[in-house]
PDB file of N, CA and C in Angstrom:
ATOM      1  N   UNK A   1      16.499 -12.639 -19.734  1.00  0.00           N
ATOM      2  CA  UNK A   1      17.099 -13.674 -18.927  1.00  0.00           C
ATOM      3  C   UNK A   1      16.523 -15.003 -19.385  1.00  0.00           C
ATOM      4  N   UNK A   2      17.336 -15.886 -19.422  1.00  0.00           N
ATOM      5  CA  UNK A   2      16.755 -17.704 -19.746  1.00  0.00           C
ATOM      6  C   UNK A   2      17.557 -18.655 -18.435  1.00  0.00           C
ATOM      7  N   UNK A   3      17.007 -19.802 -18.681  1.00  0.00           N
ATOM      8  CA  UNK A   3      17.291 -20.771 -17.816  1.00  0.00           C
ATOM      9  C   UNK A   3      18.907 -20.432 -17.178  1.00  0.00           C
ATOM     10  N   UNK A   4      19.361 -20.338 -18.418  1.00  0.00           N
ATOM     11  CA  UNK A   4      21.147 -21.232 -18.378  1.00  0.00           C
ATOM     12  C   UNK A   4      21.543 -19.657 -17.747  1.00  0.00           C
ATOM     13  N   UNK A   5      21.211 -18.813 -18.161  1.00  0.00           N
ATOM     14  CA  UNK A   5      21.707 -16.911 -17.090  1.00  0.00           C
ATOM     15  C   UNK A   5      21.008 -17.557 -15.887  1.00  0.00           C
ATOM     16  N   UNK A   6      19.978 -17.443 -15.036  1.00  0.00           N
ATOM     17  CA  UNK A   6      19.806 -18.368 -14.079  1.00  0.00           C
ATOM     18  C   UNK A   6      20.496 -19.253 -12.969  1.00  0.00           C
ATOM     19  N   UNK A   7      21.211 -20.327 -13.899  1.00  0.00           N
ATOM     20  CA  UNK A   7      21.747 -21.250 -13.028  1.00  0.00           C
ATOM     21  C   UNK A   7      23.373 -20.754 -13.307  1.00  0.00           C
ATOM     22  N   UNK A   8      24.039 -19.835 -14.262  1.00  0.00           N
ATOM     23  CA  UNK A   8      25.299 -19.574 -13.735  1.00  0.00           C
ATOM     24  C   UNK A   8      24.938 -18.601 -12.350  1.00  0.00           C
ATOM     25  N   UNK A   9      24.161 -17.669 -12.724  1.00  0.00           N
ATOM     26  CA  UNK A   9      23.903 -16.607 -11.416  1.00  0.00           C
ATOM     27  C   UNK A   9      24.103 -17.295 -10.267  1.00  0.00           C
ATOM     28  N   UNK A  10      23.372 -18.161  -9.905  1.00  0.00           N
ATOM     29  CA  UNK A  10      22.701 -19.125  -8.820  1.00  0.00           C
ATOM     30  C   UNK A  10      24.204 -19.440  -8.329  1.00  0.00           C
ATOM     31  N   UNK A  11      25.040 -20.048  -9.799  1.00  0.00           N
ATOM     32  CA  UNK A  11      26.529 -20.703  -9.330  1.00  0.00           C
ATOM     33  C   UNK A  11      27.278 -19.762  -8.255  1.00  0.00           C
ATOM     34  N   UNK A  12      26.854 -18.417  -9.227  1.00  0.00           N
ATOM     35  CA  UNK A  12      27.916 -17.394  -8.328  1.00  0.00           C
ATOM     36  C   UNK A  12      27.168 -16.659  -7.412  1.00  0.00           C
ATOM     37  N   UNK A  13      25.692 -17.742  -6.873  1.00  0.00           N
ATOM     38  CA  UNK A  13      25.884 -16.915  -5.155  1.00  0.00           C
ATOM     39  C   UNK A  13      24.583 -15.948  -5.443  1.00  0.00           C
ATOM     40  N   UNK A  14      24.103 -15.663  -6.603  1.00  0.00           N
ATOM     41  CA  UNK A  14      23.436 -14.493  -6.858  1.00  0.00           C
ATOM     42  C   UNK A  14      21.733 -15.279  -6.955  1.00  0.00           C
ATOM     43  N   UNK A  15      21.018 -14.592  -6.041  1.00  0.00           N
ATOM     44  CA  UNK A  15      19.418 -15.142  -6.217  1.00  0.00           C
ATOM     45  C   UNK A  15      18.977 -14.654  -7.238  1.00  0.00           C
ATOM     46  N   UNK A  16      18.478 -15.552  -8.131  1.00  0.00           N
ATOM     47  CA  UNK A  16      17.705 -14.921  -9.578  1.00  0.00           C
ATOM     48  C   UNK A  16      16.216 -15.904 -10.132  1.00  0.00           C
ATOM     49  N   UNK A  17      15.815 -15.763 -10.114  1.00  0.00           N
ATOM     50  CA  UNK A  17      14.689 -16.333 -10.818  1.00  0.00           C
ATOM     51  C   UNK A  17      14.090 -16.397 -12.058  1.00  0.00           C
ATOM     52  N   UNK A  18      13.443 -17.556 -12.594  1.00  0.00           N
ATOM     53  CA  UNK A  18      13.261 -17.537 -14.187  1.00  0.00           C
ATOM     54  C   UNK A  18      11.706 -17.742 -13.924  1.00  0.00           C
ATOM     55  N   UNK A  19      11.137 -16.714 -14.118  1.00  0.00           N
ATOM     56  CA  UNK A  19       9.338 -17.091 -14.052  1.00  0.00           C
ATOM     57  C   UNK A  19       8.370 -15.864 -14.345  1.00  0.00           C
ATOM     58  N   UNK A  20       6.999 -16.019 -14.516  1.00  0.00           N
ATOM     59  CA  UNK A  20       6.359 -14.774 -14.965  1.00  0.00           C
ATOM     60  C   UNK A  20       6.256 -13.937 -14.177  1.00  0.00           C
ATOM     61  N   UNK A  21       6.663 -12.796 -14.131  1.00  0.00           N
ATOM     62  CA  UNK A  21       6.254 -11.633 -13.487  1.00  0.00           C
ATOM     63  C   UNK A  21       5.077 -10.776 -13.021  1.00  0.00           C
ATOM     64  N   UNK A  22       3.697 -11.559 -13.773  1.00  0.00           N
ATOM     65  CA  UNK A  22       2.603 -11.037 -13.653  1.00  0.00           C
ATOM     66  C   UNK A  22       2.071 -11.977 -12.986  1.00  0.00           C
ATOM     67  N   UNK A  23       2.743 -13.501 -12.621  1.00  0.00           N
ATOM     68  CA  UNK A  23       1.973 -14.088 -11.666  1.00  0.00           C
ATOM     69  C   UNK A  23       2.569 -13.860 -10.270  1.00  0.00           C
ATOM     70  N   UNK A  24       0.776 -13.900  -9.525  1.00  0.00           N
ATOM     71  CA  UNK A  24       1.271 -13.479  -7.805  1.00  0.00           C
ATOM     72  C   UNK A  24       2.219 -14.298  -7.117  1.00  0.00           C
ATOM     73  N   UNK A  25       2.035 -15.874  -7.632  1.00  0.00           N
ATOM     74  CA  UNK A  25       3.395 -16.915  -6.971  1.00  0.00           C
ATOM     75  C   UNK A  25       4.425 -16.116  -6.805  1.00  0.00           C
ATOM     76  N   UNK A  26       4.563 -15.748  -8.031  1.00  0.00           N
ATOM     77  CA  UNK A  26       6.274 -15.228  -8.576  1.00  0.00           C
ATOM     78  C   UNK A  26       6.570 -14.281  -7.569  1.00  0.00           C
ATOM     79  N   UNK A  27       5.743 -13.192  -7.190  1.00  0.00           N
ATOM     80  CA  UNK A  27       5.780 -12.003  -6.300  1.00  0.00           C
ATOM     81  C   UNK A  27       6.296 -12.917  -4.751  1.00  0.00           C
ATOM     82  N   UNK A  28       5.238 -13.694  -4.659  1.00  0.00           N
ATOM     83  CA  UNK A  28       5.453 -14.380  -3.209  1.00  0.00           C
ATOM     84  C   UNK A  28       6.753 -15.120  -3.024  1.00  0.00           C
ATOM     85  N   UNK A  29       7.260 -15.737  -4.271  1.00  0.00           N
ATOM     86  CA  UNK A  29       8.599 -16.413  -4.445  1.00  0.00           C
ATOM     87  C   UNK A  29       9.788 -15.399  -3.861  1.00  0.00           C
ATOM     88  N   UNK A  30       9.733 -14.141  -4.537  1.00  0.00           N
ATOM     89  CA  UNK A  30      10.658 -13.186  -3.973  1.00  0.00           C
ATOM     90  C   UNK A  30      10.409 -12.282  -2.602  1.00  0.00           C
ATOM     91  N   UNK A  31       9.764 -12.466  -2.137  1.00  0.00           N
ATOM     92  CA  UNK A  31       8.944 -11.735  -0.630  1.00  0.00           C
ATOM     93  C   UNK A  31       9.177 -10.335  -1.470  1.00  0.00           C
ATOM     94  N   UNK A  32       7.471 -10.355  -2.447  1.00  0.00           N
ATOM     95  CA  UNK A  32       7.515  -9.022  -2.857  1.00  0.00           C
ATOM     96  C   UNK A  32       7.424  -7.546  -2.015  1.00  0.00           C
ATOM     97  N   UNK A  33       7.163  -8.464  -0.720  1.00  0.00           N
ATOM     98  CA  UNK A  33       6.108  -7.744   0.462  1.00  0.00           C
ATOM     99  C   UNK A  33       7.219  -6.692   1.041  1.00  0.00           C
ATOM    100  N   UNK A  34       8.294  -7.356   1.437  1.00  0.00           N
ATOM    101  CA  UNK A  34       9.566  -6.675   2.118  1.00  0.00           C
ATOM    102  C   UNK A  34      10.691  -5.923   0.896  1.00  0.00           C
ATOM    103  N   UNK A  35      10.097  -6.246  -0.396  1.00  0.00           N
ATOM    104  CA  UNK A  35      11.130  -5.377  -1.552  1.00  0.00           C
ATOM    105  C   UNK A  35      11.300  -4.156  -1.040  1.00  0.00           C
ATOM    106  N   UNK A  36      12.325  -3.362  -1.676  1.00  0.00           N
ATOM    107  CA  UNK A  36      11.832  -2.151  -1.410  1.00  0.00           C
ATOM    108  C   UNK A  36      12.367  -1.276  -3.110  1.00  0.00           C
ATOM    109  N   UNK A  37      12.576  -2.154  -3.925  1.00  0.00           N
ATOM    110  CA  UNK A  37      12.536  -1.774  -5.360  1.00  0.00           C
ATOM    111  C   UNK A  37      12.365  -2.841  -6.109  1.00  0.00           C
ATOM    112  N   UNK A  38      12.262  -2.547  -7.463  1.00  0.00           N
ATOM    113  CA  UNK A  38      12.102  -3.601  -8.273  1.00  0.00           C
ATOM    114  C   UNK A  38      12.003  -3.008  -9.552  1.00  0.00           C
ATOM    115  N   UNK A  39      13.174  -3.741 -10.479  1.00  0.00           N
ATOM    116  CA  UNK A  39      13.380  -3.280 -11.992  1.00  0.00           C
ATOM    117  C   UNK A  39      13.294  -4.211 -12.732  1.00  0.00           C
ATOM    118  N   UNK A  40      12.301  -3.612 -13.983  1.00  0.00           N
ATOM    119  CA  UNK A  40      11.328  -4.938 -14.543  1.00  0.00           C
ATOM    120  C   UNK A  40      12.410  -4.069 -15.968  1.00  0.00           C
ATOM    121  N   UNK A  41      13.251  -5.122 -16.946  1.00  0.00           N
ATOM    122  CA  UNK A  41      13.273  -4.954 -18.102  1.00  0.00           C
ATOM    123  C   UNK A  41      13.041  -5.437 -19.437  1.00  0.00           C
ATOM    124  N   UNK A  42      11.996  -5.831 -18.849  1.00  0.00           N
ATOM    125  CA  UNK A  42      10.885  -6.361 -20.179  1.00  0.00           C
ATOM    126  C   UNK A  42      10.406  -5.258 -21.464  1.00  0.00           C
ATOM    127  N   UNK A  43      10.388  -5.641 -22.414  1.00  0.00           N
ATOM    128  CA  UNK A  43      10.245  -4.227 -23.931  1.00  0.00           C
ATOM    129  C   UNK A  43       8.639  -4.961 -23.827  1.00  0.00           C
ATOM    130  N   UNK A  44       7.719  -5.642 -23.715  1.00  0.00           N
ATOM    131  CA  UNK A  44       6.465  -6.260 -24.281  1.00  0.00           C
ATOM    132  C   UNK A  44       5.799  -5.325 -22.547  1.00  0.00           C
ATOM    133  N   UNK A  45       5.218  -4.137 -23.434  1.00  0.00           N
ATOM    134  CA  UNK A  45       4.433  -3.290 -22.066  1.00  0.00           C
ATOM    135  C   UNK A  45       3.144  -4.121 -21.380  1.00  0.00           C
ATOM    136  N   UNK A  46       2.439  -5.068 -22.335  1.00  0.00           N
ATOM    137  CA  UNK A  46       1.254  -5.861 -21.640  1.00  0.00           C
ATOM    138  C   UNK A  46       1.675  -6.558 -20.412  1.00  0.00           C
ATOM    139  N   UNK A  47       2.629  -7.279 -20.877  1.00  0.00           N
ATOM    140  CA  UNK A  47       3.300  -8.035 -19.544  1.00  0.00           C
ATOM    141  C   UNK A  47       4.185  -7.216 -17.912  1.00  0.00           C
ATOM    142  N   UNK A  48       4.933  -5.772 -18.766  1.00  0.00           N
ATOM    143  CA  UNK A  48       5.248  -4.865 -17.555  1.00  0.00           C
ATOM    144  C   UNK A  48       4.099  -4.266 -17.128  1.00  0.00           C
ATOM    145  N   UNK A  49       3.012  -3.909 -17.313  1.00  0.00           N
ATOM    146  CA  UNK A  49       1.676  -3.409 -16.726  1.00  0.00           C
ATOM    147  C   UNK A  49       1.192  -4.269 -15.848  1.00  0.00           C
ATOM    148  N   UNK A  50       1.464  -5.375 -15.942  1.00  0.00           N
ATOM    149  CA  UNK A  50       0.425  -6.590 -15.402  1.00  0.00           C
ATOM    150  C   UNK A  50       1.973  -6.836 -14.311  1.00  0.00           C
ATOM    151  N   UNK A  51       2.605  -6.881 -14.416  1.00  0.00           N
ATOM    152  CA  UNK A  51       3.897  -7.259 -13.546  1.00  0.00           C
ATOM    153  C   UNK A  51       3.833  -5.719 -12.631  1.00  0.00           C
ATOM    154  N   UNK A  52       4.012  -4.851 -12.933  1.00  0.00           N
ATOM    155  CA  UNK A  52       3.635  -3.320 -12.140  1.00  0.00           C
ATOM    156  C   UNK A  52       2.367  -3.739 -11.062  1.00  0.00           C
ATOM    157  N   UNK A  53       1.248  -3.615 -11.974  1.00  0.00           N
ATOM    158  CA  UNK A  53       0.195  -4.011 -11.810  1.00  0.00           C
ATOM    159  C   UNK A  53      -0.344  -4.871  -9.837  1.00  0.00           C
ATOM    160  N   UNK A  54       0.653  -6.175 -10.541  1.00  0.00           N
ATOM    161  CA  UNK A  54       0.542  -7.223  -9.403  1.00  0.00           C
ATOM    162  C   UNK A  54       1.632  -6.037  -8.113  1.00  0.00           C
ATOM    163  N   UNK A  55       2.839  -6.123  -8.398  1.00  0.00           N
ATOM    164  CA  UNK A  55       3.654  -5.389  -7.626  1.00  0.00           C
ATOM    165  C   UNK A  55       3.137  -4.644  -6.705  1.00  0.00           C
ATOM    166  N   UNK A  56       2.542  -3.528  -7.122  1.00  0.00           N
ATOM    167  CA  UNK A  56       1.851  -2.687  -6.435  1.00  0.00           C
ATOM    168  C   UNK A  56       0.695  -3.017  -5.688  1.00  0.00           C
ATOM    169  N   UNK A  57       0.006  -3.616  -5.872  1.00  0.00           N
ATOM    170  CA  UNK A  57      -0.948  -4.140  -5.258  1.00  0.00           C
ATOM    171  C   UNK A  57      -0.169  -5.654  -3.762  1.00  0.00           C
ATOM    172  N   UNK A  58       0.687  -5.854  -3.870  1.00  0.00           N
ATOM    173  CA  UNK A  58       1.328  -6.635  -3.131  1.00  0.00           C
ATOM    174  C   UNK A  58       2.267  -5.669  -2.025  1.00  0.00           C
ATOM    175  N   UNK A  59       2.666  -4.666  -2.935  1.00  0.00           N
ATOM    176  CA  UNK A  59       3.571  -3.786  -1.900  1.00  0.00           C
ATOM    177  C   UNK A  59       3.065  -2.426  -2.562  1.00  0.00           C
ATOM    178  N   UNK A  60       2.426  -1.797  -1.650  1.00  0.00           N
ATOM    179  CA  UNK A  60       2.077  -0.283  -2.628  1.00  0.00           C
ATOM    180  C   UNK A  60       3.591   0.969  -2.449  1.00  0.00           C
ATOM    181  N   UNK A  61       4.434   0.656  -1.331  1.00  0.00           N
ATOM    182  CA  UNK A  61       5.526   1.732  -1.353  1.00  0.00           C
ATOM    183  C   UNK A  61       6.728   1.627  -2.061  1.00  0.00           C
ATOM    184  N   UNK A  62       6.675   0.081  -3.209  1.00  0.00           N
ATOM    185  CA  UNK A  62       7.579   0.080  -3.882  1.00  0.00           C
ATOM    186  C   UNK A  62       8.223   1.116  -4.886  1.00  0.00           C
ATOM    187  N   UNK A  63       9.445   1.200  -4.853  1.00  0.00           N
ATOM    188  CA  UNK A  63       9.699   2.376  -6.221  1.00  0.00           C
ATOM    189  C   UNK A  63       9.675   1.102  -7.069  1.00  0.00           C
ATOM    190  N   UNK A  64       8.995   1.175  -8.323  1.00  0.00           N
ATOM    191  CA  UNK A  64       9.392   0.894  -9.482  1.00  0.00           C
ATOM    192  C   UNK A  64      10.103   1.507 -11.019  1.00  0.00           C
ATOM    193  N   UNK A  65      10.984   0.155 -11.239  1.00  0.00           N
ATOM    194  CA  UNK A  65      11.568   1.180 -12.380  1.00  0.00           C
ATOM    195  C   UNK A  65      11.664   0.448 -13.714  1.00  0.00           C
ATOM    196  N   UNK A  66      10.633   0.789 -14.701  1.00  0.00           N
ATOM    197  CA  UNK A  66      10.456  -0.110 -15.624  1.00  0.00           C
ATOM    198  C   UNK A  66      10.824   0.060 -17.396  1.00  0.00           C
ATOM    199  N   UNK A  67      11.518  -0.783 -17.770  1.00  0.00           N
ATOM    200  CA  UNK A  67      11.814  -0.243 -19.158  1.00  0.00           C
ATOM    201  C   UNK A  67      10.744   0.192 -20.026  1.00  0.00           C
ATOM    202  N   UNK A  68      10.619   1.271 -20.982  1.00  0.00           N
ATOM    203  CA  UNK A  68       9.583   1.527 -21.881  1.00  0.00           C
ATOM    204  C   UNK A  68      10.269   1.250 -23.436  1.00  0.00           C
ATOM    205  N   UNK A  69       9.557   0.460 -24.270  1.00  0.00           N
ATOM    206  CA  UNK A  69      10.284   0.386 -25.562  1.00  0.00           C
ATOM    207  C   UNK A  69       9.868   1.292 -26.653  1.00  0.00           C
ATOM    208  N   UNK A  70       8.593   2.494 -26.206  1.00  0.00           N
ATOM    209  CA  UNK A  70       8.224   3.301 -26.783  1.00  0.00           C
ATOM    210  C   UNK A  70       8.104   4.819 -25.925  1.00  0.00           C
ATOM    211  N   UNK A  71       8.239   5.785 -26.228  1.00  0.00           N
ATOM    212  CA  UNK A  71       8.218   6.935 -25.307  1.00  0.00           C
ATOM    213  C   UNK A  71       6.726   6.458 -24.718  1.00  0.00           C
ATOM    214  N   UNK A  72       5.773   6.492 -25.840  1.00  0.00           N
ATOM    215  CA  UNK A  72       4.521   6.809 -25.526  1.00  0.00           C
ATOM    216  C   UNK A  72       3.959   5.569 -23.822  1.00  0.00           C
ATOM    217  N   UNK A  73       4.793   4.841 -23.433  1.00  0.00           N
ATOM    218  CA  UNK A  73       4.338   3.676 -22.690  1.00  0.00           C
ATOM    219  C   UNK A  73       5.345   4.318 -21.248  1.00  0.00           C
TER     220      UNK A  73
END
């Protein structure tokens, strides 16, 4: 996702956000607290670990569902 996917979304009504996933703001931006899923499709696993990571620790009964770009991850 980039800026300009963003602000058409936004056009059509749809809440989306452009920001890091491993920071806690970002979590608080979306009331990570009341999620009750969350699908991260990021291929760079340092950044989905650390985005998991925060998630869980903000909401521990979330399902998460996260892309892997290698089996082994």
């Amino acid at each position: 996702m980039n800026p300009e996917t963003v602000k058409k979304l936004r056009a059509d009504g749809v809440f989306a956000l452009y920001a890091d996933a491993a920071h806690p703001e970002t979590h608080q931006l979306v009331h990570m607290e009341k999620a009750r899923a969350l699908v991260i499709t990021m291929p760079e696993f340092a950044v989905v670990a650390a985005a998991v990571a925060v998630a869980r620790r903000i909401n521990p009964r979330l399902f998460i569902m996260a892309r892997a770009k290698f089996t082994a991850h």
